[in-house]
C-alpha atoms as a PDB file:
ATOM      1  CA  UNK A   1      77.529 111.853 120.938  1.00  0.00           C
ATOM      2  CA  UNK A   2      79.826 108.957 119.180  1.00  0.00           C
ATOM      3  CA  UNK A   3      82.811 109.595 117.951  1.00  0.00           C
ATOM      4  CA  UNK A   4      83.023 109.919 113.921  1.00  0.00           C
ATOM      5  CA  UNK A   5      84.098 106.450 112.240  1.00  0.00           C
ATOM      6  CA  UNK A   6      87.909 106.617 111.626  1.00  0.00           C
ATOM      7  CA  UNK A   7      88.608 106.918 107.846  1.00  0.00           C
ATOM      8  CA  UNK A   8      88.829 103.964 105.423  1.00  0.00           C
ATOM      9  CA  UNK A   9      92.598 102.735 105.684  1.00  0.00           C
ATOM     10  CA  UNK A  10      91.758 102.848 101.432  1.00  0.00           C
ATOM     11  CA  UNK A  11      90.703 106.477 101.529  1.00  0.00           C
ATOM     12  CA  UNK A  12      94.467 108.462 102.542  1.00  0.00           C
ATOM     13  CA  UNK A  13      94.551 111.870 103.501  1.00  0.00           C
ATOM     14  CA  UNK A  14      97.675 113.074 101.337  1.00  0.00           C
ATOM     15  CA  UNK A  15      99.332 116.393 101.099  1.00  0.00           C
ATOM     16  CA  UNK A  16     101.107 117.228  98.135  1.00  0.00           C
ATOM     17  CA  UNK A  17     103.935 120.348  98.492  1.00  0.00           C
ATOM     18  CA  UNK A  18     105.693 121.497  95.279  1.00  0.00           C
ATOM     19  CA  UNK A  19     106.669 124.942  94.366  1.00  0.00           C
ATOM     20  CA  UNK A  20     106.467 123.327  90.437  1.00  0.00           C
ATOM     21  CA  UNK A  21     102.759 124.619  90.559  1.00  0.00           C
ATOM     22  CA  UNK A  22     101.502 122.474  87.621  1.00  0.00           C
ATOM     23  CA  UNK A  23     103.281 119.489  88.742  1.00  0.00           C
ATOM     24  CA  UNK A  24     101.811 120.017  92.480  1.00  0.00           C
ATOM     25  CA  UNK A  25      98.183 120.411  90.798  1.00  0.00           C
ATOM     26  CA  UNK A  26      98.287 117.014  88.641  1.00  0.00           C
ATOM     27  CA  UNK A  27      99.230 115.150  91.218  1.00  0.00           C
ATOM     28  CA  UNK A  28      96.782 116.432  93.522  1.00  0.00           C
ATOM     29  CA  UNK A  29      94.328 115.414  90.516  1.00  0.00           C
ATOM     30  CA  UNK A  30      96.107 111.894  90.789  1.00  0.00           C
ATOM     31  CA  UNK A  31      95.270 111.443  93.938  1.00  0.00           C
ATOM     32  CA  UNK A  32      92.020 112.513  94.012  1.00  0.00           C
ATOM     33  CA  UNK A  33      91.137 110.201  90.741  1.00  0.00           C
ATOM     34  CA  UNK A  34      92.077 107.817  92.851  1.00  0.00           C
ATOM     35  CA  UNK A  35      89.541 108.145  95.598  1.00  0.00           C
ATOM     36  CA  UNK A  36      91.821 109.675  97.950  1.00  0.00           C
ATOM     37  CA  UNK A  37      91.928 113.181  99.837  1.00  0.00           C
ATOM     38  CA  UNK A  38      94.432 115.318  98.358  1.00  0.00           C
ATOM     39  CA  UNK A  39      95.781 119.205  99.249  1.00  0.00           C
ATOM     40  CA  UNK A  40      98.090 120.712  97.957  1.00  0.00           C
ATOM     41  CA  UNK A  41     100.393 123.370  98.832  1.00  0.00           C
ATOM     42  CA  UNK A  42     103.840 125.095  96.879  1.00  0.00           C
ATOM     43  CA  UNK A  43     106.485 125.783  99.563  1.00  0.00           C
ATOM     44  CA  UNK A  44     107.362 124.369 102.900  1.00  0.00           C
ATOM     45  CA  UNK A  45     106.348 126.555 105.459  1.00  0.00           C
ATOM     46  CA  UNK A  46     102.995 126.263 104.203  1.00  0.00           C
ATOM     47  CA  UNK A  47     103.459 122.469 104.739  1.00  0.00           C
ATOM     48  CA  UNK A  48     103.990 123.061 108.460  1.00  0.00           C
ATOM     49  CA  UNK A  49     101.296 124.995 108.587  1.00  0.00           C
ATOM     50  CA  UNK A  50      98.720 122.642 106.731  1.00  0.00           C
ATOM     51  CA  UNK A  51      99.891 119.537 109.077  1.00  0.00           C
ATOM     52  CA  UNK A  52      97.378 120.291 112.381  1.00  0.00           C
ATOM     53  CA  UNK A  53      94.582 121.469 110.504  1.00  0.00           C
ATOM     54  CA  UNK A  54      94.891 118.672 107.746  1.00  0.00           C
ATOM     55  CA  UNK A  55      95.915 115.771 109.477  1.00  0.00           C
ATOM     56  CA  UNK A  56      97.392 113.965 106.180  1.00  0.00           C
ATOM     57  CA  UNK A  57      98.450 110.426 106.152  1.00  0.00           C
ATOM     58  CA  UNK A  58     100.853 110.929 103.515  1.00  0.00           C
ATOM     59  CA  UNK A  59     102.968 113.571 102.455  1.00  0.00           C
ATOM     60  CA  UNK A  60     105.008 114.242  99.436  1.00  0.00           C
ATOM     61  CA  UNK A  61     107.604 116.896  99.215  1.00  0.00           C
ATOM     62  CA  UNK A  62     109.643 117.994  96.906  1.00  0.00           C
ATOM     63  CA  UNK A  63     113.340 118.653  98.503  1.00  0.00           C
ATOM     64  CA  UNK A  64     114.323 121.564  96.374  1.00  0.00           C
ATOM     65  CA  UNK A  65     112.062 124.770  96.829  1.00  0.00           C
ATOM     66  CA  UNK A  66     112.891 128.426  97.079  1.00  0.00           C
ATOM     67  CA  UNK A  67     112.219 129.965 100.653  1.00  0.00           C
ATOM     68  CA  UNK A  68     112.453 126.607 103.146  1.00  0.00           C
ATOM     69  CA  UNK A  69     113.335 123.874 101.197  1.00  0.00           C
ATOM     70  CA  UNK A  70     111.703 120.015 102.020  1.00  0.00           C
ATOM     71  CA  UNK A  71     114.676 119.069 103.954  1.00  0.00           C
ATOM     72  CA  UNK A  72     114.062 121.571 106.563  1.00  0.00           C
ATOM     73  CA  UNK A  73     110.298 121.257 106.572  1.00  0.00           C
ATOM     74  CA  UNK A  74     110.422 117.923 106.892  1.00  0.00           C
ATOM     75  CA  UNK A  75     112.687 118.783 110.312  1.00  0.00           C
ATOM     76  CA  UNK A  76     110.326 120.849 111.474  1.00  0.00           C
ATOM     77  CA  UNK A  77     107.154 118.725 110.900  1.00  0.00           C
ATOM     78  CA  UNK A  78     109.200 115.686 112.772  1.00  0.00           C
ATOM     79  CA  UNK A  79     109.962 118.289 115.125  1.00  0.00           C
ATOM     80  CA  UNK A  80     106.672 119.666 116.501  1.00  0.00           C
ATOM     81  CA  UNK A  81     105.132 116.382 116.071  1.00  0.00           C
ATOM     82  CA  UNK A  82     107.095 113.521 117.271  1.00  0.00           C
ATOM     83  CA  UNK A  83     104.099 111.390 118.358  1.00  0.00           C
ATOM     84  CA  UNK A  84     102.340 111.914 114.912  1.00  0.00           C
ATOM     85  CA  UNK A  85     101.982 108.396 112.110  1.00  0.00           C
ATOM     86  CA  UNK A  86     103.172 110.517 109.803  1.00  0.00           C
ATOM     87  CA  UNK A  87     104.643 108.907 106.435  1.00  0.00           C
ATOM     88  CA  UNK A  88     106.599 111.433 104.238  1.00  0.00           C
ATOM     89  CA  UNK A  89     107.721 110.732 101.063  1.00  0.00           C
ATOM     90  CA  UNK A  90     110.755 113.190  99.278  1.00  0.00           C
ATOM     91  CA  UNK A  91     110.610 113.664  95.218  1.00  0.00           C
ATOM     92  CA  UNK A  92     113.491 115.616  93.631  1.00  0.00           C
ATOM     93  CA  UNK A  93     114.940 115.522  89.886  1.00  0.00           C
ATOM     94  CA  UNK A  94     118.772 115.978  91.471  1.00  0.00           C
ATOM     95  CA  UNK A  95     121.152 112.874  92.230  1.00  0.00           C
ATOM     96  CA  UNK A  96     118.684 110.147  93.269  1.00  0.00           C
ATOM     97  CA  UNK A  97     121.446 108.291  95.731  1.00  0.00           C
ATOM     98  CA  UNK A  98     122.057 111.508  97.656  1.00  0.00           C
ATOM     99  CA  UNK A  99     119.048 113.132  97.746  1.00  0.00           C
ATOM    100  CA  UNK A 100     117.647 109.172  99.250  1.00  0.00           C
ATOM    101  CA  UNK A 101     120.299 109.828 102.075  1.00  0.00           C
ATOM    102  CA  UNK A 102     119.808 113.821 103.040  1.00  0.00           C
ATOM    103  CA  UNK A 103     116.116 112.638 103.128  1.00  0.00           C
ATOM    104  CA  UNK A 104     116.265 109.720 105.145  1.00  0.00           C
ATOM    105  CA  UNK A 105     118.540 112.149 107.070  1.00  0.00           C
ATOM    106  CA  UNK A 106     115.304 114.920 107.828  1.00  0.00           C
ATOM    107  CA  UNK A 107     113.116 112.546 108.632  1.00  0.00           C
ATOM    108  CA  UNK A 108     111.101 111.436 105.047  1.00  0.00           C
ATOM    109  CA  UNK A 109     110.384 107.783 104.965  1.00  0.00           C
ATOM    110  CA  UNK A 110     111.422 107.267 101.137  1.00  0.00           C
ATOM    111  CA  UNK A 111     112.756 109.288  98.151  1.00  0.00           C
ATOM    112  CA  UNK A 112     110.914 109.024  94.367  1.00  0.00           C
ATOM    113  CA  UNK A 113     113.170 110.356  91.470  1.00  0.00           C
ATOM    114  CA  UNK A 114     111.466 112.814  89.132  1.00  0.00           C
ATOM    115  CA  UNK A 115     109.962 112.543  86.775  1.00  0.00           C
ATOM    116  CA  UNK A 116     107.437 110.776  89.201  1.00  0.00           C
ATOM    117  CA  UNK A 117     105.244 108.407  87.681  1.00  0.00           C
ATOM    118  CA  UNK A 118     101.312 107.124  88.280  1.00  0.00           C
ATOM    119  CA  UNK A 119     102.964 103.910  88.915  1.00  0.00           C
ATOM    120  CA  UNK A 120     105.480 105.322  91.243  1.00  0.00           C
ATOM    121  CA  UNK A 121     102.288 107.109  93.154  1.00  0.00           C
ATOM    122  CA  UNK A 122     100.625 104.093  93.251  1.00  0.00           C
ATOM    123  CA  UNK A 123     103.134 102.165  94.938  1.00  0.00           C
ATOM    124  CA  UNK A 124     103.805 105.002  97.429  1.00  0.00           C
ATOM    125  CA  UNK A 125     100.154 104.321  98.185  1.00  0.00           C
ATOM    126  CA  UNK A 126     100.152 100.386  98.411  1.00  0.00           C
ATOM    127  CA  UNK A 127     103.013 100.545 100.538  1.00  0.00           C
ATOM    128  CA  UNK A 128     103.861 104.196 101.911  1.00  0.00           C
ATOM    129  CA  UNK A 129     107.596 103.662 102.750  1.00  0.00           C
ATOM    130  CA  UNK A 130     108.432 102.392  98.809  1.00  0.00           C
ATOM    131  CA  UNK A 131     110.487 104.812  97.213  1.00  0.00           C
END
């Protein structure tokens, strides 16, 4: 039997993990308006969890939830798969210059400022490692 055709480099598989419930959901709708695959989940250990069974392409995490915070998960993903393309993308609403460098620390690729922005998705998406 052949192996299924890879995905469409235009179609991304992204995960989306916010405890900020409504803020998680509409971007999930973003993404999904915008022909991609999106899931979403509201704390981090749930983000660890949803890596091996949803392969994503893209991840972005907000760095300041209750329980494990994105900082940590994004540790742990890096962690317990080293060998994974994995692009991971930090979103937080503290100071922008520090939260960039604690998450370039963990392991993210980039760091949006909230309020985050369709544009600001969008260019996550044309290029994963803006931010």
């Amino acid at each position: 039997m052949p192996d299924a055709p890879a995905p469409s480099a235009s179609r991304l598989k992204v995960l989306i993990v916010d405890d900020g419930r409504n803020a998680a959901d509409v971007m999930g709708m973003f993404f999904e308006m915008e022909g991609h695959q999106p899931k979403v989940v509201y704390d981090g250990l749930s983000a660890i969890e949803a890596i091996p069974e949803f392969e994503p392409d893209l991840v972005i995490m907000d760095l300041t939830m209750p329980g494990m915070d994105g900082l940590r998960a994004a540790r742990e993903i890096r962690a317990r798969h080293p060998h994974r393309e994995l692009r991971m993308i930090a979103c937080s609403g503290g100071q922008p210059e520090v939260d960039e460098r604690l998450a370039l620390e963990a392991g993210f690729d980039g760091h949006l400022p909230k309020p985050v922005t369709p544009a600001m998705l969008r260019e996550c998406l044309a290029d994963p490692l803006a931010g």
